[in-house]
N, C-alpha and C. Protein backbone atom coordinates (compact mmCIF):
# COMPACT_ATOMS: atom_id res chain seq x y z
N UNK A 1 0.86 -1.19 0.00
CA UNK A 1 0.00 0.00 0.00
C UNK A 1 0.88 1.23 0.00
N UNK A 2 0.60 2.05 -0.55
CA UNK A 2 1.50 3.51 -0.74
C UNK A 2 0.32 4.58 0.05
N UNK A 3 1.01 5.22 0.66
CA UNK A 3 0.06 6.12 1.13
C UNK A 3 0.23 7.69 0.64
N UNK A 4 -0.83 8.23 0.75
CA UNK A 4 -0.94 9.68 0.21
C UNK A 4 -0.09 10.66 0.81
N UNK A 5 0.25 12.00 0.31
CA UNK A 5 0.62 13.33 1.15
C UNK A 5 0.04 13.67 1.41
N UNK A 6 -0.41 14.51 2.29
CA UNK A 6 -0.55 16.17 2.24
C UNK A 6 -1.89 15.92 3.28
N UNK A 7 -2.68 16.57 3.17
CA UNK A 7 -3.88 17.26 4.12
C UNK A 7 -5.61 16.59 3.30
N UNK A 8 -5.30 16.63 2.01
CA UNK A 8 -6.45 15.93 1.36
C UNK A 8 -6.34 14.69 1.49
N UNK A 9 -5.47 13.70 1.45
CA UNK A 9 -5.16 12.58 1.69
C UNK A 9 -5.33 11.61 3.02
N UNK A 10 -5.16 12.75 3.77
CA UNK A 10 -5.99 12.44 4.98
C UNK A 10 -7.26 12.43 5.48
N UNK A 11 -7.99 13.72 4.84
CA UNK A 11 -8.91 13.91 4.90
C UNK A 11 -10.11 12.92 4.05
N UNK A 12 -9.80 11.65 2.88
CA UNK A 12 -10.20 11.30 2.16
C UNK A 12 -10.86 10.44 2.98
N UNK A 13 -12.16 9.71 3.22
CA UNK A 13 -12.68 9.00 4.44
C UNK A 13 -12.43 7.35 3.81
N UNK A 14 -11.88 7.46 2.29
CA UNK A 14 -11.38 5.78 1.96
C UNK A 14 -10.02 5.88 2.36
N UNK A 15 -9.40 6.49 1.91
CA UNK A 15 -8.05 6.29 2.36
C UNK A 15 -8.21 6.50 3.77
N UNK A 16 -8.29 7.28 4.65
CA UNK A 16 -8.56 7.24 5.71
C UNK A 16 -9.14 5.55 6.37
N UNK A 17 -9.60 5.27 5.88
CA UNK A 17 -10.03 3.82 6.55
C UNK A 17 -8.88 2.92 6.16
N UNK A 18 -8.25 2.76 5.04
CA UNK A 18 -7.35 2.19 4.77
C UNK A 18 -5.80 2.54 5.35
N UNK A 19 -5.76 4.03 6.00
CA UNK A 19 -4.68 3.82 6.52
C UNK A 19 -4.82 2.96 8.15
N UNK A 20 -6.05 3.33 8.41
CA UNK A 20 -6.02 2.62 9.53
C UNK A 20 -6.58 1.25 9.96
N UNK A 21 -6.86 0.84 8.57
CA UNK A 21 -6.64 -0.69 8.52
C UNK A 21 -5.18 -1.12 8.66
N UNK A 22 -4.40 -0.52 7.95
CA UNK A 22 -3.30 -0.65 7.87
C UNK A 22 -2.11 -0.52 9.41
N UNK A 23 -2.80 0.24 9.96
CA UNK A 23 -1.99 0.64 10.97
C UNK A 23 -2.26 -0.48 12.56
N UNK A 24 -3.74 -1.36 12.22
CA UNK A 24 -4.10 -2.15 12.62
C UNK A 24 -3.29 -3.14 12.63
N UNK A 25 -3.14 -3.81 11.26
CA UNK A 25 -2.44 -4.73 10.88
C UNK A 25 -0.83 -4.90 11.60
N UNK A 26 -0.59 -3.58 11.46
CA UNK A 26 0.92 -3.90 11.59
C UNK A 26 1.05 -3.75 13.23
N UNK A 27 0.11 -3.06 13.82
CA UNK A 27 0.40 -3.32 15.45
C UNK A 27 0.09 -4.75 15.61
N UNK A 28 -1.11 -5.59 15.06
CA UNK A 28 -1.16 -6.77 15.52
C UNK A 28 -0.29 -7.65 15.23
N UNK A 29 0.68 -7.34 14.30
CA UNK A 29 1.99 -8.02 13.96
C UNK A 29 3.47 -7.55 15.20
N UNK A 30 3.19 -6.41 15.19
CA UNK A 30 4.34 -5.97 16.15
C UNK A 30 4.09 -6.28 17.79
N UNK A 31 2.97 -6.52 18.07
CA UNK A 31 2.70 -6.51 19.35
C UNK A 31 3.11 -8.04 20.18
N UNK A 32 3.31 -9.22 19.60
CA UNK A 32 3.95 -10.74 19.91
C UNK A 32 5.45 -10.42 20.08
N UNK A 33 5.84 -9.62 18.88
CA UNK A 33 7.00 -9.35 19.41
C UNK A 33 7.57 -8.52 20.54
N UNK A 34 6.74 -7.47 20.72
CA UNK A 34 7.17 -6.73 21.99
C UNK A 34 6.79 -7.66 23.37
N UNK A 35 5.76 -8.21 23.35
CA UNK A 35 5.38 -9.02 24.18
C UNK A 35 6.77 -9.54 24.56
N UNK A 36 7.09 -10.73 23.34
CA UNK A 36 8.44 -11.40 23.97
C UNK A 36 9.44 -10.83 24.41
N UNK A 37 10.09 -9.47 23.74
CA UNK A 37 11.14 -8.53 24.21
C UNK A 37 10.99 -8.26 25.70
N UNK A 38 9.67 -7.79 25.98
CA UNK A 38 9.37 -7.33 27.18
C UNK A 38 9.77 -8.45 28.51
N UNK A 39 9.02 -9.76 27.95
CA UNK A 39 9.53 -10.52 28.90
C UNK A 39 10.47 -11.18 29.33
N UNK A 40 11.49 -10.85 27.78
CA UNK A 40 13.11 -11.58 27.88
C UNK A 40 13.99 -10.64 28.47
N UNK A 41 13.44 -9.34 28.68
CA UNK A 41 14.27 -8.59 29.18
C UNK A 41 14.03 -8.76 30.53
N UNK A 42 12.30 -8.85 31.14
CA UNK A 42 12.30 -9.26 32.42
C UNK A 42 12.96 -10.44 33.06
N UNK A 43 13.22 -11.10 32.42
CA UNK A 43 14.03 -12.50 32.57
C UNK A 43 15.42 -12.25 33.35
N UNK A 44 15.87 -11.16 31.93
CA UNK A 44 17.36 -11.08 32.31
C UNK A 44 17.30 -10.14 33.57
N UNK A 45 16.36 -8.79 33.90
CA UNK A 45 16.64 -8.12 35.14
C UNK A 45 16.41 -9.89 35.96
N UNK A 46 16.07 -10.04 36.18
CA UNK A 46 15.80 -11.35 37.47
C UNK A 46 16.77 -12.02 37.97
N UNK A 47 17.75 -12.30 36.94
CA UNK A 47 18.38 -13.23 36.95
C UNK A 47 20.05 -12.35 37.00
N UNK A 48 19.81 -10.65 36.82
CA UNK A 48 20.79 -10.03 37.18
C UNK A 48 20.49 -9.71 38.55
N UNK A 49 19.23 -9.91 39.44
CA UNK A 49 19.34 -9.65 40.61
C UNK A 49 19.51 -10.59 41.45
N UNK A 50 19.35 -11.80 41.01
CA UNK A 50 19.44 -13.00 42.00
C UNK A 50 21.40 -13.13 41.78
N UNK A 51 21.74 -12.91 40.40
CA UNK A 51 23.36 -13.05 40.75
C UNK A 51 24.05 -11.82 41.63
N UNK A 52 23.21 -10.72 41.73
CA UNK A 52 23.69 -9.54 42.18
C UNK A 52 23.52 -10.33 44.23
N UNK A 53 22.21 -10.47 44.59
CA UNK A 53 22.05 -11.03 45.64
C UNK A 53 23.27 -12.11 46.05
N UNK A 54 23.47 -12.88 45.11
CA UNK A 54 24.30 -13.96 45.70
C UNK A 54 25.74 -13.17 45.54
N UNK A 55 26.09 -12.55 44.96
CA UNK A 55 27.24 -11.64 45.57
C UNK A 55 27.39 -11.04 46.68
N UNK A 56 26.14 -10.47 47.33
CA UNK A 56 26.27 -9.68 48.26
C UNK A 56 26.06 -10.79 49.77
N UNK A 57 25.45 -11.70 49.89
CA UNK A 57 25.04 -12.48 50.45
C UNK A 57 26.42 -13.21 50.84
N UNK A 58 26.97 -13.86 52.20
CA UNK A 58 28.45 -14.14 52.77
C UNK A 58 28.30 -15.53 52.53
N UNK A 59 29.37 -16.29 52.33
CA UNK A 59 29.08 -17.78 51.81
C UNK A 59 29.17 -18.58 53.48
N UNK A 60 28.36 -19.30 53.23
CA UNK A 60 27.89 -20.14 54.50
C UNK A 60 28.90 -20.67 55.12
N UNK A 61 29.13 -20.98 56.42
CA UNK A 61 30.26 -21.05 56.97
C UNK A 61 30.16 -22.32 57.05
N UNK A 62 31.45 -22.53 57.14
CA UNK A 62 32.19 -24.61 56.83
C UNK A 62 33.07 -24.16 58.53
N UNK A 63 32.83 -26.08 58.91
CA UNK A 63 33.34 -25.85 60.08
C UNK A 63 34.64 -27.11 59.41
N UNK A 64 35.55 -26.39 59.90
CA UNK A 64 36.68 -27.47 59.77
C UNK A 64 36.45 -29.21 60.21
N UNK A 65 36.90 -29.87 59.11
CA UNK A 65 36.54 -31.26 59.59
C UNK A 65 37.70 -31.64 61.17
N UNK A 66 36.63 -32.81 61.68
CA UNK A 66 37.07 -33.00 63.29
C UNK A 66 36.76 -31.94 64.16
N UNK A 67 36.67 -31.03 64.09
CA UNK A 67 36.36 -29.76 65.28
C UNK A 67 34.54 -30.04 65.82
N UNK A 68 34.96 -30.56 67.07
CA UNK A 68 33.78 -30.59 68.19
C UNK A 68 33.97 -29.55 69.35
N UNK A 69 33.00 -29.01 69.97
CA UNK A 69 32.99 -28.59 70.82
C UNK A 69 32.86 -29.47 71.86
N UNK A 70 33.18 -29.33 73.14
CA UNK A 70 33.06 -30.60 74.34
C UNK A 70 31.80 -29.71 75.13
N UNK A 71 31.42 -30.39 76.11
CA UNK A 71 30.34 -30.04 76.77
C UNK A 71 30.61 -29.74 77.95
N UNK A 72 31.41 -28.43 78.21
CA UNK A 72 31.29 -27.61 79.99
C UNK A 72 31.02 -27.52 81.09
N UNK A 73 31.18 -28.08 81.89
CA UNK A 73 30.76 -27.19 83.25
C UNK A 73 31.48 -26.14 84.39
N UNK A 74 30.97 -25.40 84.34
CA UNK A 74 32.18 -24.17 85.34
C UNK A 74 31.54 -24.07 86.03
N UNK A 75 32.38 -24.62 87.63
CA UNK A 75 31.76 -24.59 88.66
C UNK A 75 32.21 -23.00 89.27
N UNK A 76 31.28 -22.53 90.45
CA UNK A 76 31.97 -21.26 90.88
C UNK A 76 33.23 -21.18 91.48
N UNK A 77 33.88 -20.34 91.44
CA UNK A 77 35.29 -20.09 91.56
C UNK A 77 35.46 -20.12 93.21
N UNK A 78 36.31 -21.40 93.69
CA UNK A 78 36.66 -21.03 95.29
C UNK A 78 37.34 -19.97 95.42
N UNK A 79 36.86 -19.16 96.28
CA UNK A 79 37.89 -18.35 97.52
C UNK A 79 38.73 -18.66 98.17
N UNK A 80 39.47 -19.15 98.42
CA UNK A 80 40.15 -19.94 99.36
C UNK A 80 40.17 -18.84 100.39
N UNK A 81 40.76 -17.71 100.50
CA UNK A 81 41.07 -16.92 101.69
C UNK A 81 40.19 -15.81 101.78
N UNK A 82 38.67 -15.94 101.34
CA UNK A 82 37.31 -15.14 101.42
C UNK A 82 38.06 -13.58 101.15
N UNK A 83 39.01 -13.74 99.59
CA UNK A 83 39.17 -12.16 99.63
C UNK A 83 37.98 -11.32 98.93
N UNK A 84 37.25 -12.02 98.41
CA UNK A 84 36.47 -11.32 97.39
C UNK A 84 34.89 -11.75 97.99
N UNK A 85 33.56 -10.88 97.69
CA UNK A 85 32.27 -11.01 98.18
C UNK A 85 31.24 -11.89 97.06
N UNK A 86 30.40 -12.63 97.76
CA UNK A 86 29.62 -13.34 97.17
C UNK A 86 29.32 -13.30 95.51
N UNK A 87 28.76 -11.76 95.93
CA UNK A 87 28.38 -11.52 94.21
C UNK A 87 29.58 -11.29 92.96
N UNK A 88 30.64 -10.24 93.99
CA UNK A 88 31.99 -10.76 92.57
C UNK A 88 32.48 -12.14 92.77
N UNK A 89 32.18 -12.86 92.99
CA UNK A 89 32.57 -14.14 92.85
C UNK A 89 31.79 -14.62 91.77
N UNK A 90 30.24 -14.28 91.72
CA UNK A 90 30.07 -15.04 90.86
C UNK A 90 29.89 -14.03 89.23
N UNK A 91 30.51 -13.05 89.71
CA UNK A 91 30.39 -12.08 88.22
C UNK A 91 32.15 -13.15 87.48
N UNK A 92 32.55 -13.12 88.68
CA UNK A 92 33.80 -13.30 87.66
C UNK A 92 33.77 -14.98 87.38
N UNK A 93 32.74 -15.89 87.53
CA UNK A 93 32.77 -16.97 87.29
C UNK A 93 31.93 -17.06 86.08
N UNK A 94 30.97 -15.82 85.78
CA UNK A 94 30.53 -15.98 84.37
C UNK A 94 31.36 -15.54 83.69
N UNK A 95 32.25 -14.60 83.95
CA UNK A 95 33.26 -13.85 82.87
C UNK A 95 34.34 -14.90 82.28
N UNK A 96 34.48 -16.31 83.24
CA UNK A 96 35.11 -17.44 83.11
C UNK A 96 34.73 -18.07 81.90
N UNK A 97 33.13 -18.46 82.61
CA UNK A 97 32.87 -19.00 81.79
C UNK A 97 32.20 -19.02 80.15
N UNK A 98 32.26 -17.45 79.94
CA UNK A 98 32.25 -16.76 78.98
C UNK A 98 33.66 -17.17 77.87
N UNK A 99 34.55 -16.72 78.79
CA UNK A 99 35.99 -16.73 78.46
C UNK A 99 36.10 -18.42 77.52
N UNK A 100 35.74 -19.52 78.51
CA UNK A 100 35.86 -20.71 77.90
C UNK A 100 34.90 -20.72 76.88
N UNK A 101 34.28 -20.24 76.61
CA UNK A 101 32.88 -20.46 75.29
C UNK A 101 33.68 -20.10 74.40
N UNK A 102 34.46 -18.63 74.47
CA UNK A 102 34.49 -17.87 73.21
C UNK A 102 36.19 -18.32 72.80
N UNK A 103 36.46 -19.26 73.50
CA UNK A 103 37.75 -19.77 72.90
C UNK A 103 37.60 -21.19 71.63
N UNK A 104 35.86 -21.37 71.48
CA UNK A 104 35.50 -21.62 70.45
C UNK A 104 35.88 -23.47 70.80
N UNK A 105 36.31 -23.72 71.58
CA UNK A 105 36.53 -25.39 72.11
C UNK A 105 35.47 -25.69 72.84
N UNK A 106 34.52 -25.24 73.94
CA UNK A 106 33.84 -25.73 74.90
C UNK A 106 32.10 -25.52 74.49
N UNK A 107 31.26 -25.72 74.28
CA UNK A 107 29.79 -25.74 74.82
C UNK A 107 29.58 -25.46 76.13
N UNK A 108 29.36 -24.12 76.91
CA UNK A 108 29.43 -24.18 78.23
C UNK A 108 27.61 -24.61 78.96
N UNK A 109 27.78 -25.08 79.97
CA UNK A 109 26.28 -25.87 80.81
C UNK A 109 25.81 -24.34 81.15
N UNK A 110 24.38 -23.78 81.10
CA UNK A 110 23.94 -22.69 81.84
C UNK A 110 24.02 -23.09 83.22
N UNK A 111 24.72 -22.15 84.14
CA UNK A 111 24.78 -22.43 85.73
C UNK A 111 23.23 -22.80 86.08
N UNK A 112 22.34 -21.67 85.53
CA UNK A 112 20.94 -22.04 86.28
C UNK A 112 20.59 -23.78 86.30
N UNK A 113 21.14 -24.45 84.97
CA UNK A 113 21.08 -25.47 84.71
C UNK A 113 21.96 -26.99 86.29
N UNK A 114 22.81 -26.19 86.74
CA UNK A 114 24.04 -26.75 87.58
C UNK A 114 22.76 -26.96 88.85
N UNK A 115 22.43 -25.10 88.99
CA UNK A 115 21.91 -25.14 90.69
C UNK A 115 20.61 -26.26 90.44
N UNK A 116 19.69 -26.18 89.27
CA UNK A 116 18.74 -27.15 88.92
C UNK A 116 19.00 -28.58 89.91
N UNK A 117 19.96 -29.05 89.23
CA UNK A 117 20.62 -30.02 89.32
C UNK A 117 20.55 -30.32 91.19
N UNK A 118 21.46 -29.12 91.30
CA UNK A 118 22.05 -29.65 92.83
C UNK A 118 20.74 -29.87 93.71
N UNK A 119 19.44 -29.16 93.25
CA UNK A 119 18.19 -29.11 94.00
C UNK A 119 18.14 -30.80 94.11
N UNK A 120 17.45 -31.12 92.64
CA UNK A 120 17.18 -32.23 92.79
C UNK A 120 18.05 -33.08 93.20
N UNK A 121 19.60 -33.05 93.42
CA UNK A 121 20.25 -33.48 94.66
C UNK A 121 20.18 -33.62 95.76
N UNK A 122 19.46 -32.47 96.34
CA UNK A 122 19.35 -32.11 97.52
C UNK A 122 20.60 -31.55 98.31
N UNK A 123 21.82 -31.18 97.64
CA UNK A 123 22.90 -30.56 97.99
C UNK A 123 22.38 -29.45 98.84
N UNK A 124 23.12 -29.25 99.94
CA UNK A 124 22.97 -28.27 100.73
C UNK A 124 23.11 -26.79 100.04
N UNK A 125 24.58 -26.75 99.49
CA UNK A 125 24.40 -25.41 98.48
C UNK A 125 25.62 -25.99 97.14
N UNK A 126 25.14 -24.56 96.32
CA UNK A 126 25.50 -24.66 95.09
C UNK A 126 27.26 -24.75 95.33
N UNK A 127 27.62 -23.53 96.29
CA UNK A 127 28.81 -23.09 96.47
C UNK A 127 29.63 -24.52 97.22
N UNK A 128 28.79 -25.13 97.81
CA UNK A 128 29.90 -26.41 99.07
C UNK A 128 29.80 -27.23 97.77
N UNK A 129 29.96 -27.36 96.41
CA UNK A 129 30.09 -28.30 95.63
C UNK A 129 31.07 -28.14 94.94
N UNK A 130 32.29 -28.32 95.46
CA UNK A 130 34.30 -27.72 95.55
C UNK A 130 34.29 -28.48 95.22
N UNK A 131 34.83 -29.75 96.15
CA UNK A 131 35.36 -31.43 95.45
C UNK A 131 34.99 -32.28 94.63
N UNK A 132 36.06 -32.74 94.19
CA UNK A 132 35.95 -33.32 92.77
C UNK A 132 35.04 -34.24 92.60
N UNK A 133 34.46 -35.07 93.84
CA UNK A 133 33.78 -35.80 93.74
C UNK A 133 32.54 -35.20 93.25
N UNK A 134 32.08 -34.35 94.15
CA UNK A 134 30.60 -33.62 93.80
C UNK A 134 30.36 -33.33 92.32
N UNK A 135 31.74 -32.47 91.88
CA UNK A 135 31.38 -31.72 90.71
C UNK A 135 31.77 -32.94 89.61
N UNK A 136 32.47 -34.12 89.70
CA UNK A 136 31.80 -34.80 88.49
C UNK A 136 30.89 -35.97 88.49
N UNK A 137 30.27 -35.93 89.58
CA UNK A 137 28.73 -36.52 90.14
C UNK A 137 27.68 -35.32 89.37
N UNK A 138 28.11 -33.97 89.43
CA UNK A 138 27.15 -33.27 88.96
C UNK A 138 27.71 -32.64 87.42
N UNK A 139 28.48 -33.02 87.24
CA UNK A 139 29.13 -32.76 85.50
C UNK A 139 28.14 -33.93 84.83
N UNK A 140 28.16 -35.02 85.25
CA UNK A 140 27.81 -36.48 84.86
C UNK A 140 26.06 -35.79 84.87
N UNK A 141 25.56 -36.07 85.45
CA UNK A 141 24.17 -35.52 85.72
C UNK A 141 23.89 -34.26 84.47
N UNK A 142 24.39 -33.56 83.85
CA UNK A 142 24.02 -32.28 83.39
C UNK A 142 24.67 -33.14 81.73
N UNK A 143 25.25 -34.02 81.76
CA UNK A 143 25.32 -34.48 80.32
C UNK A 143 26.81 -33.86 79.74
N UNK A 144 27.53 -33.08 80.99
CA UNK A 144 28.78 -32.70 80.57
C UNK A 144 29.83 -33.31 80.13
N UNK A 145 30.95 -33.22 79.33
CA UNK A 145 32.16 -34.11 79.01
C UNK A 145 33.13 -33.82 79.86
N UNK A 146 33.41 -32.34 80.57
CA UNK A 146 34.31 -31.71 81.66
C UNK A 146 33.80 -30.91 82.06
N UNK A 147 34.49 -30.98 83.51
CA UNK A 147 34.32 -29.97 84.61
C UNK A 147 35.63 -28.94 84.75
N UNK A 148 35.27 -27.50 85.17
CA UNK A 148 36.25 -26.89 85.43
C UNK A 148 36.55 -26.33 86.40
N UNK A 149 37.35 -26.51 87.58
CA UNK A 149 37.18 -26.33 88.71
C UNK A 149 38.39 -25.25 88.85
N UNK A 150 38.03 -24.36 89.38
CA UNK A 150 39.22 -23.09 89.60
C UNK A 150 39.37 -22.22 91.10
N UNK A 151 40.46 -22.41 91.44
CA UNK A 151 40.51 -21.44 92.64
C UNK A 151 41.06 -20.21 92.87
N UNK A 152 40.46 -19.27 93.63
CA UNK A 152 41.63 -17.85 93.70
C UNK A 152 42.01 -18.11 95.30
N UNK A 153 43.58 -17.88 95.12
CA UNK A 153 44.53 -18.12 96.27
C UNK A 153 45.19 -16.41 96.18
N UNK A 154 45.57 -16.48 97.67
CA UNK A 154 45.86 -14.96 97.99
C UNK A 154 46.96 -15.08 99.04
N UNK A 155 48.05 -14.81 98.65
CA UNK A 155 49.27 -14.19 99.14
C UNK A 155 49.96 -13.07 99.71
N UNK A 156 49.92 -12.38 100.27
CA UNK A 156 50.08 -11.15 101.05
C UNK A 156 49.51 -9.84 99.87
N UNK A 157 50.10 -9.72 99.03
CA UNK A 157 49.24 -8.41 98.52
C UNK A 157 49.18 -9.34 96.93
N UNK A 158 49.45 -10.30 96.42
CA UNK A 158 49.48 -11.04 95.30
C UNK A 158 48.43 -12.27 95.39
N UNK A 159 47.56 -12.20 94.65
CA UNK A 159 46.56 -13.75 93.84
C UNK A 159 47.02 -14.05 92.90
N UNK A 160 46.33 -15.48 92.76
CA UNK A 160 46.67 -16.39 91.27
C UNK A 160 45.72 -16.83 91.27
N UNK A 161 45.47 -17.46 90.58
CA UNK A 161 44.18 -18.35 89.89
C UNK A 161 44.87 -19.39 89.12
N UNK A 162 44.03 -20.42 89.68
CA UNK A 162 44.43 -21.63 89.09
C UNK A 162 43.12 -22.62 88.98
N UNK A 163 43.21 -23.36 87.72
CA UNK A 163 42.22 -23.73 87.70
C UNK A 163 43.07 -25.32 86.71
N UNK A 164 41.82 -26.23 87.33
CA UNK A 164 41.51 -27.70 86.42
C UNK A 164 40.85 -28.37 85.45
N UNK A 165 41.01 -28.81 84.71
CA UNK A 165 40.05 -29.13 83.56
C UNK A 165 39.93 -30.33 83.66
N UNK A 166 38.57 -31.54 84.22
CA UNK A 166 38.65 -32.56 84.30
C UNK A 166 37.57 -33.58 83.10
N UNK A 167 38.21 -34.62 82.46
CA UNK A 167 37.85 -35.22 81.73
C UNK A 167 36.90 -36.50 82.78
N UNK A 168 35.55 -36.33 82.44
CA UNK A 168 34.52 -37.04 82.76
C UNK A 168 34.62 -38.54 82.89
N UNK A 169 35.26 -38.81 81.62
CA UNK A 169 34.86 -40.55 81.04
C UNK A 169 36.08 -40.86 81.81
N UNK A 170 37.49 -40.05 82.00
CA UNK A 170 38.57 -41.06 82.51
C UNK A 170 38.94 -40.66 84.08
N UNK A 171 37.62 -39.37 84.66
CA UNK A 171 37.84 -38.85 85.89
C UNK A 171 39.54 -38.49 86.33
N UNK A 172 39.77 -37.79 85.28
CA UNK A 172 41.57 -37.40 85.65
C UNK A 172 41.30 -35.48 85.33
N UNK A 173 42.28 -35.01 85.19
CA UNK A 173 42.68 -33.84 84.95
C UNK A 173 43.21 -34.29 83.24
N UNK A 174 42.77 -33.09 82.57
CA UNK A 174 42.87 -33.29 81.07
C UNK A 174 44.28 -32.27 80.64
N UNK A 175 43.85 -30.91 81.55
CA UNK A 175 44.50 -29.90 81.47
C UNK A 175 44.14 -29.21 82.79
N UNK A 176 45.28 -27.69 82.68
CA UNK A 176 45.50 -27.04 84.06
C UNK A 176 46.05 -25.68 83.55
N UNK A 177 45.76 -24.61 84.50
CA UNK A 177 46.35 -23.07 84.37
C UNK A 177 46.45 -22.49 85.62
N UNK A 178 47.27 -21.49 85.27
CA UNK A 178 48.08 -20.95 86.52
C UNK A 178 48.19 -19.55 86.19
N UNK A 179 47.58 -19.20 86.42
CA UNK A 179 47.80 -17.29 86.27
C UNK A 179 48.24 -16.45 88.00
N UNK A 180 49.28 -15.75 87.94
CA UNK A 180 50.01 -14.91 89.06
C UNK A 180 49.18 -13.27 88.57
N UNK A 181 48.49 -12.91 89.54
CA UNK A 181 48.13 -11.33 88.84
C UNK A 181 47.62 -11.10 90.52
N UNK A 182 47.58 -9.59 89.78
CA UNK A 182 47.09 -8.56 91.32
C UNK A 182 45.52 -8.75 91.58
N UNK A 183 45.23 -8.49 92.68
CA UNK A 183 44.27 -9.15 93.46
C UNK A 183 42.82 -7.73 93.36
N UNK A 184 43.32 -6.63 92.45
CA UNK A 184 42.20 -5.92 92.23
C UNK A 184 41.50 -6.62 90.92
N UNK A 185 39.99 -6.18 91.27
CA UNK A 185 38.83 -6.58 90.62
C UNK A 185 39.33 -6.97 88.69
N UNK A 186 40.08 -5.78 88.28
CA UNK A 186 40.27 -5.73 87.10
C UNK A 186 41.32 -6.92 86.41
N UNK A 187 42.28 -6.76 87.28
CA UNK A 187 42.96 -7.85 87.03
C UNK A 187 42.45 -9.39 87.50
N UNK A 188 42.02 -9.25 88.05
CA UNK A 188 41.03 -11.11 88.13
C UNK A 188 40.77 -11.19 86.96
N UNK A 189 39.59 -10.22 86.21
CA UNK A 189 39.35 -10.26 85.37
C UNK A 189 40.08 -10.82 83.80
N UNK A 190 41.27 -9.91 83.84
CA UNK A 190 42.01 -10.38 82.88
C UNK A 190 42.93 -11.72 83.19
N UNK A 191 42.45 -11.99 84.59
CA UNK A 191 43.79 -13.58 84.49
C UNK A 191 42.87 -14.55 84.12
N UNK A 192 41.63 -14.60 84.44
CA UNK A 192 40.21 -15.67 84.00
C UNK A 192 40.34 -15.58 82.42
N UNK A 193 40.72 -14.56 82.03
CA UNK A 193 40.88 -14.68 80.38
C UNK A 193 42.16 -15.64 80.01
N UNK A 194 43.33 -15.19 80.70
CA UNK A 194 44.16 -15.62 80.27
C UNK A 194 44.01 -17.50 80.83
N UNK A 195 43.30 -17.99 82.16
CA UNK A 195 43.07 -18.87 82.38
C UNK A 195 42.37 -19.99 81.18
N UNK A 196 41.36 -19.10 80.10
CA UNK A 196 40.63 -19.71 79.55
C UNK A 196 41.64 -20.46 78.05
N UNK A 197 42.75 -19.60 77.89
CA UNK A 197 43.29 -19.23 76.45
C UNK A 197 44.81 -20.44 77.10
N UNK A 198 44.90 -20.48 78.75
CA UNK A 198 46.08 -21.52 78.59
C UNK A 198 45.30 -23.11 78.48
N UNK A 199 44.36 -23.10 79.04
CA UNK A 199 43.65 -24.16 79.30
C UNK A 199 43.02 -24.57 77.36
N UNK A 200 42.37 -23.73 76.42
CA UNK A 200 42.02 -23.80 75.20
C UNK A 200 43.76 -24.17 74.47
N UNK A 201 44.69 -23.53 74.95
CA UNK A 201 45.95 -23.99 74.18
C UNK A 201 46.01 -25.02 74.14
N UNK A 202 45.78 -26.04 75.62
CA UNK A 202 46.09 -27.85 75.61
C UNK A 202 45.48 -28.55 74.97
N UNK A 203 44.16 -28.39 74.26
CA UNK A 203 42.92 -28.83 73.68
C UNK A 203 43.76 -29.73 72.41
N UNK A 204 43.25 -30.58 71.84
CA UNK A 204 43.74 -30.98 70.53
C UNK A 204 42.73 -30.90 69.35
């Protein structure tokens, strides 16, 4: 079909019908194809955002083969020479047992889980459960693999902390630490760290 110029040509009401027959035609021809364009392009945004996502997204963490955690218990820290009060005693026995978690070797027992325990024992208290016997009578009971038993000892103006790591199944000592530090609050603090990191060194 050739179409007309000008202003009469438009105005002609045959040609006029025929251009827009015409103009019919060719949208119903063009319109399958935009269709598909439209949706191959939606395709590709999709599939540029799911690769964009998996870029941004951190790849799932792999745990080294053989690496177990063992199963904890930290009993509260003896006093031996009542230098320190009830409640920092037991701030610095969570800071312990914090310390052993985040050295990435231990599963530590929730204490609330321990005193549980000693109830249905009928233990007099949480704290008279020092000896070794008790605490792996009550390591055993809580489903633990070790107990960690630690004391602060006090020397004229000098403490240490020392503590035991006892293996359940063969009832021995597995490992042991020995920290020498000053007997203010802050430094306890940092020898229970360093307690956790000599005791995590012996680990295999």
């Amino acid at each position: 079909m050739v179409l007309g110029y000008g202003l009469s040509s438009c105005c002609d009401s045959d040609r006029f019908k025929e251009v827009s027959e015409f103009l019919g035609e060719a949208l119903d021809e063009a319109l399958p194809g935009m269709s598909n364009a439209a949706r191959g392009a939606e395709e590709l945004a999709a599939k540029a955002r799911v690769a964009g996502l998996a870029e941004v997204a951190p790849p799932a963490p792999t745990l080294e083969p053989g690496t177990r955690r063992e199963v904890l218990a930290v009993f509260d820290i003896q006093d031996v020479n009542g230098h320190l009060e009830e409640k920092e005693l037991s701030q610095l026995t969570a800071f312990l047992a914090t310390a052993m978690a985040t050295t990435g070797k231990f599963n530590v027992v929730p204490r609330e889980q321990l005193r549980e325990r000693l109830l249905d024992e009928k233990r007099a208290s949480y704290r008279q459960c020092f000896n070794n016997a008790c605490q792996i009578e009550l390591g055993k009971a809580v489903a633990a693999e070790k107990t960690l038993a630690t004391q602060l000892l006090e020397v004229g103006k000098e403490c240490a902390v020392v503590a035991n790591l006892y293996d359940l199944h063969s009832e021995t000592s597995s490992a042991a630490a020995m920290v020498q530090t000053g007997c203010e609050k802050g430094k306890l603090m940092g020898a229970m760290k360093q307690v956790a990191e000599q005791i995590a060194a012996q680990m295999k």
